[in-house]
PDB file of N, CA and C in Angstrom:
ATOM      1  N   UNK A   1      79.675   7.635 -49.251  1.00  0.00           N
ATOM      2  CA  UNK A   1      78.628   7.428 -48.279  1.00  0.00           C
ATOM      3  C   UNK A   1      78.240   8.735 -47.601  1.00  0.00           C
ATOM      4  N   UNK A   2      79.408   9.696 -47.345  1.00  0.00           N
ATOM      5  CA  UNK A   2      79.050  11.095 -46.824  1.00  0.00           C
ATOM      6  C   UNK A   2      78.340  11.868 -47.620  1.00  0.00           C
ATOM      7  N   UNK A   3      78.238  11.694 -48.632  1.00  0.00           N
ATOM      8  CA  UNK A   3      78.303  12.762 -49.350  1.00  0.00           C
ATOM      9  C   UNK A   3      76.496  12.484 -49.872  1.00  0.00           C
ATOM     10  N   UNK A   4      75.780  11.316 -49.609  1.00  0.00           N
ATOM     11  CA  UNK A   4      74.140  10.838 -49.820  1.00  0.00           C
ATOM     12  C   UNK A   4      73.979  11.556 -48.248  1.00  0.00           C
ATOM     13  N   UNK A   5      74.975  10.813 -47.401  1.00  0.00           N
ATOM     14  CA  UNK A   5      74.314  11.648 -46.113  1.00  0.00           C
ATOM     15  C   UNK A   5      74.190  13.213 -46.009  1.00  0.00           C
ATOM     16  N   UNK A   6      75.090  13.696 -46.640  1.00  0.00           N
ATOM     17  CA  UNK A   6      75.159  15.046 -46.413  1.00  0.00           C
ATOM     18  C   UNK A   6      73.441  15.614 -47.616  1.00  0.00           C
ATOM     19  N   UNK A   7      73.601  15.246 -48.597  1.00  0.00           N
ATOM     20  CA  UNK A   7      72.364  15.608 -49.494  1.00  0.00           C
ATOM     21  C   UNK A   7      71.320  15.062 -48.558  1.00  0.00           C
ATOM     22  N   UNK A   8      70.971  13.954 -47.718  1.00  0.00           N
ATOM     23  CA  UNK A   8      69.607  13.428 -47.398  1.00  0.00           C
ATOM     24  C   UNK A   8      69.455  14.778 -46.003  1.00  0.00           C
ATOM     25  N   UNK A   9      70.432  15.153 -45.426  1.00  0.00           N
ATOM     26  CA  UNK A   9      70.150  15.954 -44.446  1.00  0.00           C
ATOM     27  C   UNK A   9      69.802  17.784 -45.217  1.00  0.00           C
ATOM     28  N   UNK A  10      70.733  18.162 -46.350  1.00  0.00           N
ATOM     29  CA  UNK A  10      69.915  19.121 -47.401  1.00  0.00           C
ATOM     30  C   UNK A  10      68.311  18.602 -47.039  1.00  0.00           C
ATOM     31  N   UNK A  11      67.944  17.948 -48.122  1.00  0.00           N
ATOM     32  CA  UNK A  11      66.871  17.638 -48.515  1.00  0.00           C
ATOM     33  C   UNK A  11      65.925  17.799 -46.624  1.00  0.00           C
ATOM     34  N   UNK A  12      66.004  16.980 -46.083  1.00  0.00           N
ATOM     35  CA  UNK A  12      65.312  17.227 -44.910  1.00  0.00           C
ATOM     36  C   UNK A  12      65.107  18.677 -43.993  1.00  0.00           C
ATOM     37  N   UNK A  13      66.464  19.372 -44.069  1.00  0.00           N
ATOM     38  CA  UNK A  13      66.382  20.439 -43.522  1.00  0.00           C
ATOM     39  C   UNK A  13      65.588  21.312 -44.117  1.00  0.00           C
ATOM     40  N   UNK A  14      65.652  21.527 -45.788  1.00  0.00           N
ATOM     41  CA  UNK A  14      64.476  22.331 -47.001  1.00  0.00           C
ATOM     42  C   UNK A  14      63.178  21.776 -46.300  1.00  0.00           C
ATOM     43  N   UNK A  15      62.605  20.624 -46.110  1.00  0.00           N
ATOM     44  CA  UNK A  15      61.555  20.406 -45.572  1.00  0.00           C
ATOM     45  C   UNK A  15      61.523  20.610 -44.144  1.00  0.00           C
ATOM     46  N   UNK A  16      61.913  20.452 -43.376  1.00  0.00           N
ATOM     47  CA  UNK A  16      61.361  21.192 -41.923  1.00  0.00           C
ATOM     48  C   UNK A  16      61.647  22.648 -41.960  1.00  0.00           C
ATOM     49  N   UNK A  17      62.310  23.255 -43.301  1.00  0.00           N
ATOM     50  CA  UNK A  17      61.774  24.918 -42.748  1.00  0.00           C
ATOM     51  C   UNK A  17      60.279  25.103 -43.822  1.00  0.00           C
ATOM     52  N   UNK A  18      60.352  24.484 -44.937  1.00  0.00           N
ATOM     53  CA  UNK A  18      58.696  24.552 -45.146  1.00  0.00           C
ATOM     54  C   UNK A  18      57.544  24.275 -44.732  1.00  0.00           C
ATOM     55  N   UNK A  19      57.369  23.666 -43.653  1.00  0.00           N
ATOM     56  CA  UNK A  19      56.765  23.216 -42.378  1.00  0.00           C
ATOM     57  C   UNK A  19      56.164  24.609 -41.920  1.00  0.00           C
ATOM     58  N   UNK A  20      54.787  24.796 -41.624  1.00  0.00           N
ATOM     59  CA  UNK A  20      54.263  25.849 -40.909  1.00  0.00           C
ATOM     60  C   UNK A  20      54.300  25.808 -39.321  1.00  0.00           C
ATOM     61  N   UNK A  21      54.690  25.406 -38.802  1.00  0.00           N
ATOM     62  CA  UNK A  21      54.837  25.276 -37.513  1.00  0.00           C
ATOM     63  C   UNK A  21      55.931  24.793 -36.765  1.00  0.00           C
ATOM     64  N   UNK A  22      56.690  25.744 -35.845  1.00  0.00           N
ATOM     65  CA  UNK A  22      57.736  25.353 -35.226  1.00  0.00           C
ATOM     66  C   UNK A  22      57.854  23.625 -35.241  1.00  0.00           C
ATOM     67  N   UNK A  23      56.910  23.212 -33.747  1.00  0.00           N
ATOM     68  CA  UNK A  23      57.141  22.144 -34.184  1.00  0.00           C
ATOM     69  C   UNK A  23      57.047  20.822 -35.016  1.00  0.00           C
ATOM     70  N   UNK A  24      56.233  21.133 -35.737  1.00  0.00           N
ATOM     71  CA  UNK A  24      56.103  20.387 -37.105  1.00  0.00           C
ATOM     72  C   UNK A  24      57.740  20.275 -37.824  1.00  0.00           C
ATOM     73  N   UNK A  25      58.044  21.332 -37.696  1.00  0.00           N
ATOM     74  CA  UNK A  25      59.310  21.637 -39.123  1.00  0.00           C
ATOM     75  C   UNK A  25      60.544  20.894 -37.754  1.00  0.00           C
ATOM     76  N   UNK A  26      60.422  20.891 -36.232  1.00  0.00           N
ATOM     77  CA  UNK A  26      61.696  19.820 -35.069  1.00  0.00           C
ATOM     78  C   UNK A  26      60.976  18.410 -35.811  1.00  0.00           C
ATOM     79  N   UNK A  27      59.866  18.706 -35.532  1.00  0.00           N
ATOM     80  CA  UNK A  27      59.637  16.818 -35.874  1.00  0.00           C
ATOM     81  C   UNK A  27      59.959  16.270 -37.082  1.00  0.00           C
ATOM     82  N   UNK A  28      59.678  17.015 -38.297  1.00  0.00           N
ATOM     83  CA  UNK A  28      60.390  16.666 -39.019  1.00  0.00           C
ATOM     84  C   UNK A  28      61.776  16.194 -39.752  1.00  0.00           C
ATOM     85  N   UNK A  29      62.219  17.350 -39.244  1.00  0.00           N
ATOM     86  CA  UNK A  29      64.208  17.103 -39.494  1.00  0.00           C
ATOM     87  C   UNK A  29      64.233  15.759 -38.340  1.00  0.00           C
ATOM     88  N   UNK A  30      63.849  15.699 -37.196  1.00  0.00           N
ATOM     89  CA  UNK A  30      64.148  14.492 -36.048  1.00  0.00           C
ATOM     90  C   UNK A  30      63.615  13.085 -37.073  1.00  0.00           C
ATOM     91  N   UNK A  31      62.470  13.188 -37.587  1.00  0.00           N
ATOM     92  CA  UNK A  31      62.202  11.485 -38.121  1.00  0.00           C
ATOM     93  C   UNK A  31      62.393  11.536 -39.389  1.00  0.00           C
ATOM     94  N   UNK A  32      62.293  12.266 -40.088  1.00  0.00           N
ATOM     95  CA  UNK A  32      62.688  12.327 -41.376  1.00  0.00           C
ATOM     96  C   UNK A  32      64.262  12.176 -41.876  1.00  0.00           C
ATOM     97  N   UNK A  33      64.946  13.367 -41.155  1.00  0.00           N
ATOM     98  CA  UNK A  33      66.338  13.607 -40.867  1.00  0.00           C
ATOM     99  C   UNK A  33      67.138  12.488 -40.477  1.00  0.00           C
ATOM    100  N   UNK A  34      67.020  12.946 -39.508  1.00  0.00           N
ATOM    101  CA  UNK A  34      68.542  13.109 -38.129  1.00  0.00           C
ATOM    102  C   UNK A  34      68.377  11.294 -37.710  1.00  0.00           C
ATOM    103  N   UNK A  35      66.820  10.334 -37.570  1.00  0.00           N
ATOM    104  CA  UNK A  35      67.235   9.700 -36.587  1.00  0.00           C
ATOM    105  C   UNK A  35      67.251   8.615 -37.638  1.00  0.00           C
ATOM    106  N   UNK A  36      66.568   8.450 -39.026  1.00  0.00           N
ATOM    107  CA  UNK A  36      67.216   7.668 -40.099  1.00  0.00           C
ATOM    108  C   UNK A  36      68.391   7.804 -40.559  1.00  0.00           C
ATOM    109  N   UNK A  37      68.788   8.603 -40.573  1.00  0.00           N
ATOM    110  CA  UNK A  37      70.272   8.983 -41.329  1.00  0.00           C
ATOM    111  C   UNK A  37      71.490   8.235 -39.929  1.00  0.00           C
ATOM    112  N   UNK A  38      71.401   8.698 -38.514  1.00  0.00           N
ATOM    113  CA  UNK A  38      71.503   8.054 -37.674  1.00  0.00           C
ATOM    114  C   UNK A  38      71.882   6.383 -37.921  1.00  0.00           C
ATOM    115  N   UNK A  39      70.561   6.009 -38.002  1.00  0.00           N
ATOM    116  CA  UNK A  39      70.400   4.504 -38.067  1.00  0.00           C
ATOM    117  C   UNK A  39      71.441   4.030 -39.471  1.00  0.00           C
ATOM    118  N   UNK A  40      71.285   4.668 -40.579  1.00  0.00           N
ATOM    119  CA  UNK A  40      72.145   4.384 -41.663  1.00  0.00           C
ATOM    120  C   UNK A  40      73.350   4.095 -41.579  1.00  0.00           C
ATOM    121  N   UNK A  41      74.075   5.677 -41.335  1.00  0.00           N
ATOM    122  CA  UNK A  41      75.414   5.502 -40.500  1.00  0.00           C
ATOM    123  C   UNK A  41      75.801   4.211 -39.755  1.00  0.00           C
ATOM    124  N   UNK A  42      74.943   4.434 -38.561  1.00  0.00           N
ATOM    125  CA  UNK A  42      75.363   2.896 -37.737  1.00  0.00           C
ATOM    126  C   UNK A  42      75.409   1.926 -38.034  1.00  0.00           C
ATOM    127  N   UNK A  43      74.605   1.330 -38.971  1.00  0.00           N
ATOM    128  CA  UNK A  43      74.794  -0.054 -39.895  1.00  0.00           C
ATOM    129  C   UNK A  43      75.778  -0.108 -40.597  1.00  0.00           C
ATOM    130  N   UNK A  44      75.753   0.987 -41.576  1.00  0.00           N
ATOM    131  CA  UNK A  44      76.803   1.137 -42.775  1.00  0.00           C
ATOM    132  C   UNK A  44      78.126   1.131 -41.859  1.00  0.00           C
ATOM    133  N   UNK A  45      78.237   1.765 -40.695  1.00  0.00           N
ATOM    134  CA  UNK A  45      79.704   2.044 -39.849  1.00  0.00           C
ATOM    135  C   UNK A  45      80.573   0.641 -39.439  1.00  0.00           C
ATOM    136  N   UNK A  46      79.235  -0.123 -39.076  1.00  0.00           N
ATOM    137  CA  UNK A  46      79.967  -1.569 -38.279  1.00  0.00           C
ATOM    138  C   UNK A  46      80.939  -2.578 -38.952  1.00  0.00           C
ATOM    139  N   UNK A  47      81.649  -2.616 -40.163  1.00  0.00           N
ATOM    140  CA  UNK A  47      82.643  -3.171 -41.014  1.00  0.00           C
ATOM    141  C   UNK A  47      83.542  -2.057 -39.971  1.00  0.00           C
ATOM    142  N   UNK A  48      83.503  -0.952 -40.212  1.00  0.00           N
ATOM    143  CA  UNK A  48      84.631   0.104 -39.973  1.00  0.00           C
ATOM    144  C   UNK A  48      85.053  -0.131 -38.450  1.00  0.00           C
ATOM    145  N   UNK A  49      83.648   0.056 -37.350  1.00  0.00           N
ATOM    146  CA  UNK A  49      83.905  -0.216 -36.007  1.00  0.00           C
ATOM    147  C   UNK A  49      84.585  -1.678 -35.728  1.00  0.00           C
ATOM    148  N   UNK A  50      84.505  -2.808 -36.409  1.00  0.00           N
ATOM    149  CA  UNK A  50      85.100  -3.901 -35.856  1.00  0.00           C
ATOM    150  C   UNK A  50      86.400  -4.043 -36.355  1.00  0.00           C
ATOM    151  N   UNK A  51      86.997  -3.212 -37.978  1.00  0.00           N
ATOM    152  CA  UNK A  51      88.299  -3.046 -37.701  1.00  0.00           C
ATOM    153  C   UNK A  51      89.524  -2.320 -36.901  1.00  0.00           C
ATOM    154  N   UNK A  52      88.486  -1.182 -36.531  1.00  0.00           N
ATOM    155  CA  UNK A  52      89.036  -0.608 -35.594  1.00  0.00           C
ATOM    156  C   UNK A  52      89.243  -1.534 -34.536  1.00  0.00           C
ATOM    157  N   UNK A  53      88.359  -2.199 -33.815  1.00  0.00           N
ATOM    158  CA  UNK A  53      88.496  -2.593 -32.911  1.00  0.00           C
ATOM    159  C   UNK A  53      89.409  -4.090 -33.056  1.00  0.00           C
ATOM    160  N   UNK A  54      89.773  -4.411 -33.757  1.00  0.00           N
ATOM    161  CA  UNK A  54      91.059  -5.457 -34.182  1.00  0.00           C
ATOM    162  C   UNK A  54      92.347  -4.833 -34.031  1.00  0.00           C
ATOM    163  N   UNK A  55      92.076  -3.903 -34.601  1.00  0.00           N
ATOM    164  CA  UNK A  55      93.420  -3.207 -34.779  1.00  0.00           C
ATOM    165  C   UNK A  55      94.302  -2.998 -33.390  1.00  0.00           C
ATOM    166  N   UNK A  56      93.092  -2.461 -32.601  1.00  0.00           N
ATOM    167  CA  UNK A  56      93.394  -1.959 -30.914  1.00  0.00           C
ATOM    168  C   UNK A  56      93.706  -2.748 -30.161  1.00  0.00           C
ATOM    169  N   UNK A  57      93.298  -4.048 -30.512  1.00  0.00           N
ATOM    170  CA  UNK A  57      93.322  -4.951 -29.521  1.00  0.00           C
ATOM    171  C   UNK A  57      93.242  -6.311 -30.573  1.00  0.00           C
ATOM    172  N   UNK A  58      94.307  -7.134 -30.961  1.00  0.00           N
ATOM    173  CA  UNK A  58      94.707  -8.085 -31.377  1.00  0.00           C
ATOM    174  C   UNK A  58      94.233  -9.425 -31.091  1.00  0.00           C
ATOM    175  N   UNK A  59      93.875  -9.174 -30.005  1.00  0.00           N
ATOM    176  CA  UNK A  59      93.142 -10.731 -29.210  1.00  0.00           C
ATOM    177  C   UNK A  59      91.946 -10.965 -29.220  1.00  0.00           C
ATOM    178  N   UNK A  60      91.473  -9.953 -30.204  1.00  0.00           N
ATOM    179  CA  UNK A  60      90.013  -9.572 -30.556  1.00  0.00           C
ATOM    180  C   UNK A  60      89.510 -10.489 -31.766  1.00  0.00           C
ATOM    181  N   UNK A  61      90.569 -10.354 -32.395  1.00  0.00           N
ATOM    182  CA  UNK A  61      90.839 -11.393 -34.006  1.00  0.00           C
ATOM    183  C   UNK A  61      89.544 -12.622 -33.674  1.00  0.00           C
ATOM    184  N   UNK A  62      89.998 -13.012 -32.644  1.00  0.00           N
ATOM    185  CA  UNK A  62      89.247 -14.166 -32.269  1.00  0.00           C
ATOM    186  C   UNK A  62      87.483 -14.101 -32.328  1.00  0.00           C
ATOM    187  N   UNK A  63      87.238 -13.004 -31.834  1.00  0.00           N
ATOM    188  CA  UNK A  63      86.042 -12.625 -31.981  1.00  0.00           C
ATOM    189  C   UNK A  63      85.202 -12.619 -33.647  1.00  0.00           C
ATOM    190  N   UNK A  64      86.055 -12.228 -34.297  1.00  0.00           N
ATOM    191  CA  UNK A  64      86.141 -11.661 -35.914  1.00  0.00           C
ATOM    192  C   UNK A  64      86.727 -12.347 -36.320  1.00  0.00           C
ATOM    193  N   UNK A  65      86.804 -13.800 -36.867  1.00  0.00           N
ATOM    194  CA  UNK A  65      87.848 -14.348 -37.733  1.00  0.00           C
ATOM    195  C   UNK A  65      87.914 -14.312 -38.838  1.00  0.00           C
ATOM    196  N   UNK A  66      86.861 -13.096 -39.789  1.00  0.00           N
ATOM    197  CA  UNK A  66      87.299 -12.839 -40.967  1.00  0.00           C
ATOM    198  C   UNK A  66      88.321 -11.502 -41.047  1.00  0.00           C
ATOM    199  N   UNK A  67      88.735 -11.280 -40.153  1.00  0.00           N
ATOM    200  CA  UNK A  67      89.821 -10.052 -40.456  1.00  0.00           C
ATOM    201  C   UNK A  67      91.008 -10.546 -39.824  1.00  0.00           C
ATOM    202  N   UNK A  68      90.830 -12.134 -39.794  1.00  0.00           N
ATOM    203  CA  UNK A  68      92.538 -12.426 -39.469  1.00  0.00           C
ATOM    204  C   UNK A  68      93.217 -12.146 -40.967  1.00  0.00           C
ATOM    205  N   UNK A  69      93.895 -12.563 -41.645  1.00  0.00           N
ATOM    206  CA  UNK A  69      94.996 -12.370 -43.086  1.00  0.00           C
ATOM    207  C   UNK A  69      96.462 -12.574 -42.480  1.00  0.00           C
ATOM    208  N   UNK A  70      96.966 -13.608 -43.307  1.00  0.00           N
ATOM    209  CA  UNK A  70      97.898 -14.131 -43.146  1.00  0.00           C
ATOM    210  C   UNK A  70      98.074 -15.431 -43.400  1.00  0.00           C
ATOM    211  N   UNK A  71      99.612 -15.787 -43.995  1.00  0.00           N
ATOM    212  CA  UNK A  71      99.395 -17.027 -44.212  1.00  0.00           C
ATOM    213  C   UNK A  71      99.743 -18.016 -43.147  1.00  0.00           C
ATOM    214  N   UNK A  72      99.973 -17.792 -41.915  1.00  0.00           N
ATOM    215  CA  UNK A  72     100.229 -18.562 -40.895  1.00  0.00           C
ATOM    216  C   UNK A  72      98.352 -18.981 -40.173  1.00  0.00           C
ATOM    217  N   UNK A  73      97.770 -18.358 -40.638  1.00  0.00           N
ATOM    218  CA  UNK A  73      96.125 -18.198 -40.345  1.00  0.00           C
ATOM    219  C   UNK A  73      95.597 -19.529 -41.314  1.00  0.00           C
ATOM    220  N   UNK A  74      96.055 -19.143 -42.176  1.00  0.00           N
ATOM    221  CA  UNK A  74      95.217 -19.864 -43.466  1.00  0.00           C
ATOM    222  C   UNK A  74      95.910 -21.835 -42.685  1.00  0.00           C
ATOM    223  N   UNK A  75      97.183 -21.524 -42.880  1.00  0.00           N
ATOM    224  CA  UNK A  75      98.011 -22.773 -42.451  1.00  0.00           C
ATOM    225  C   UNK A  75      97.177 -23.378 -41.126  1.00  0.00           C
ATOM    226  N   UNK A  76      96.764 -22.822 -40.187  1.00  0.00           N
ATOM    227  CA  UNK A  76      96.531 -23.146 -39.008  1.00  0.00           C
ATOM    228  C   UNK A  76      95.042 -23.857 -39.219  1.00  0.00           C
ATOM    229  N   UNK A  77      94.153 -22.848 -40.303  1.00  0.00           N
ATOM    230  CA  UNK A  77      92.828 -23.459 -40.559  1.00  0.00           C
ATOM    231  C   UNK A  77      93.281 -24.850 -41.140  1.00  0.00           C
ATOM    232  N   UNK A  78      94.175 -24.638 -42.178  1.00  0.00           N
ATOM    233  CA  UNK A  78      93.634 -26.422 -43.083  1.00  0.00           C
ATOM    234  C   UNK A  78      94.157 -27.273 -42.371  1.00  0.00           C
ATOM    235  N   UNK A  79      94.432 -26.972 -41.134  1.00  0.00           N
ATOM    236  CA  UNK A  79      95.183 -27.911 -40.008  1.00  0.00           C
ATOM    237  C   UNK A  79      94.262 -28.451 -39.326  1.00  0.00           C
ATOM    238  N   UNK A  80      93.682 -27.607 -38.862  1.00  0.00           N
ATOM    239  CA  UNK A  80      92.408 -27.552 -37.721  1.00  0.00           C
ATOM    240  C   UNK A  80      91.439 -28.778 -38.514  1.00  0.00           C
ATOM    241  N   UNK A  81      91.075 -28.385 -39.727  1.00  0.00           N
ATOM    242  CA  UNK A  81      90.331 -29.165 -40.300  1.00  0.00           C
ATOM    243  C   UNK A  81      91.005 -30.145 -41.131  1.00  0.00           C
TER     244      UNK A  81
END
């Protein structure tokens, strides 16, 4: 995943220095660049951010009940139902 990000920010930076004008060549790397690639990251990140955040705090599970695992979990569901 780093490694498209790292080429899409290449690719953008080659184009805002071919840009004739200072700020033509900021605006560019900013919408072209920096604030899609941005947005990518953050989507693509949120699997990663909510295991983290299980991990830290256990009572969280609840929030996320696909990252409980275990077979005392599984037992408790075919109970429930």
């Amino acid at each position: 995943m780093y490694i498209v990000a790292i080429g899409w920010l290449y690719v953008t930076v080659l184009m805002a220095l071919t840009e004739t004008s200072v700020i033509g060549g900021i605006l560019t790397l900013l919408f072209y660049g920096l604030l899609p690639l941005a947005l990518l990251l953050w989507l693509f990140g949120g699997p990663a951010r909510r295991r983290r955040a299980a991990r830290k705090n256990p009572e969280s599970t609840r929030l996320f009940p696909r990252l409980r695992l275990g077979k005392e979990v599984l037992l408790r569901r075919t109970a429930e139902n």
